[in-house]
C-alpha atoms as a PDB file:
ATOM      1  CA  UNK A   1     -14.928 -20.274  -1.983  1.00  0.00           C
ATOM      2  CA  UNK A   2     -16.074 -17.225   0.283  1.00  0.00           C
ATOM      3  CA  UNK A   3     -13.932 -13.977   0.086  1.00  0.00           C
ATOM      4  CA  UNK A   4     -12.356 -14.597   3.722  1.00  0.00           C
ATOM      5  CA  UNK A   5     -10.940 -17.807   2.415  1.00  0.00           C
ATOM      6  CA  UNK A   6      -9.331 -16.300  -0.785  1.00  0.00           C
ATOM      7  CA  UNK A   7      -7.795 -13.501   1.027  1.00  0.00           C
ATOM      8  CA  UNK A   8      -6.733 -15.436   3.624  1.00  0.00           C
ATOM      9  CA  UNK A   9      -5.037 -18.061   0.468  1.00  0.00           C
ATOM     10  CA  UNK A  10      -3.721 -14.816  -1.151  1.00  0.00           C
ATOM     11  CA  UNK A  11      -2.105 -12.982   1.773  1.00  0.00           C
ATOM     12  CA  UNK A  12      -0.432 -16.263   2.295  1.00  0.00           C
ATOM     13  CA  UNK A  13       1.217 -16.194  -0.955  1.00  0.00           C
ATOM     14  CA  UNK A  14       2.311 -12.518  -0.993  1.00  0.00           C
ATOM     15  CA  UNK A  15       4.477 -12.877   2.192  1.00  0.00           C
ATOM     16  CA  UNK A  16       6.043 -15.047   0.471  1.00  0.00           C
ATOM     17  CA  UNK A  17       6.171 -13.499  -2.649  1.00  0.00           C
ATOM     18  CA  UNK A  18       6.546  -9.719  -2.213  1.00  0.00           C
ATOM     19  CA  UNK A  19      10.009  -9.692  -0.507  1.00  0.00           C
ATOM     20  CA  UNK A  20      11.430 -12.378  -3.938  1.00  0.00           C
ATOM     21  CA  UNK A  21       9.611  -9.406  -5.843  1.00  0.00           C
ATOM     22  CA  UNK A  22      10.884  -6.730  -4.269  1.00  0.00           C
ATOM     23  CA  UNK A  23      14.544  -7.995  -4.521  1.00  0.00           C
ATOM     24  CA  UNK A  24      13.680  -8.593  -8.819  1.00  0.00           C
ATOM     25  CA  UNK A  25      12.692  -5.062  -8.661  1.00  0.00           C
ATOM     26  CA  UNK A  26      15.320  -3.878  -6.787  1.00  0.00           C
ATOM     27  CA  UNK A  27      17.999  -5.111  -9.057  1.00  0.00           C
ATOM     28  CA  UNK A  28      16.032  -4.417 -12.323  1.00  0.00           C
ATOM     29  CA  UNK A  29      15.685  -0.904 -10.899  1.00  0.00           C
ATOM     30  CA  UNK A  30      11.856  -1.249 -11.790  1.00  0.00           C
ATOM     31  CA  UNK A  31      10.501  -0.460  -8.489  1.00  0.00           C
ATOM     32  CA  UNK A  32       7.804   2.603  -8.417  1.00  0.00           C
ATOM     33  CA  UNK A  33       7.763   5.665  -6.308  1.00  0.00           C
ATOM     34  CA  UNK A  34       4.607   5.115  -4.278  1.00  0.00           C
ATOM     35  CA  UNK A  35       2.608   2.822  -2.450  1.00  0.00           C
ATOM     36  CA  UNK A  36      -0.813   1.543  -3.876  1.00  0.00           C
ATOM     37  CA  UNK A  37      -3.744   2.224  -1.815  1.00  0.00           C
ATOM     38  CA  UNK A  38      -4.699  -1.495  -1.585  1.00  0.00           C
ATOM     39  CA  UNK A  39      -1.783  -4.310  -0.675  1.00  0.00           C
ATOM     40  CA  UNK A  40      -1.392  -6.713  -3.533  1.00  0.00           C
ATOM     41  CA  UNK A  41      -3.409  -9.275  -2.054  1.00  0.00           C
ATOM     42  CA  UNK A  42      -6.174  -7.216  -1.836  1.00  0.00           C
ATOM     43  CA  UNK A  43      -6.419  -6.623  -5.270  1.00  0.00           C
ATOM     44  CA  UNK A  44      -5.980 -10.664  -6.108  1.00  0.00           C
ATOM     45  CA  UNK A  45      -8.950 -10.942  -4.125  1.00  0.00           C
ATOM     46  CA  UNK A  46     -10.947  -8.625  -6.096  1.00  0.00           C
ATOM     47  CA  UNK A  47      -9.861 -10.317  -9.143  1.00  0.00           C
ATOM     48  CA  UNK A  48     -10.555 -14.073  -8.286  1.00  0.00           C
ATOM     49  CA  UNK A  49     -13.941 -12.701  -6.913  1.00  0.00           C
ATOM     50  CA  UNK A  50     -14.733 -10.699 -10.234  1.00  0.00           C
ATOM     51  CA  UNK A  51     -13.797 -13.671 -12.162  1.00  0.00           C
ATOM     52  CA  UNK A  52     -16.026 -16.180  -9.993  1.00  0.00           C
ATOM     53  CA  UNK A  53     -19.089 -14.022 -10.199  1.00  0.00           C
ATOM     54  CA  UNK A  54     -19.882 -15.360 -13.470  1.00  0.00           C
END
């Protein structure tokens, strides 16, 4: 898998995922006070492409 394709496969799954995890963190009153400098698929990328690299 190449890096475009992963982020493309991530950033697919967070728009669907963020706003369900927002809501859970919402209600749990969980949620944080700032914004990370990468989006969450960004850093899924990094991770599948650490763990690929052998």
């Amino acid at each position: 898998m190449d890096t475009t394709t992963i982020l493309c496969a991530s950033d697919e799954f967070f728009k669907e995922f963020e706003p369900r995890r927002e809501q859970h963190l919402l209600e749990s009153s969980l949620k944080r006070g700032r914004q990370g400098a990468l989006c969450l698929s960004e850093v899924i990328t990094i991770m599948v492409e650490f763990h690929l690299s052998g």
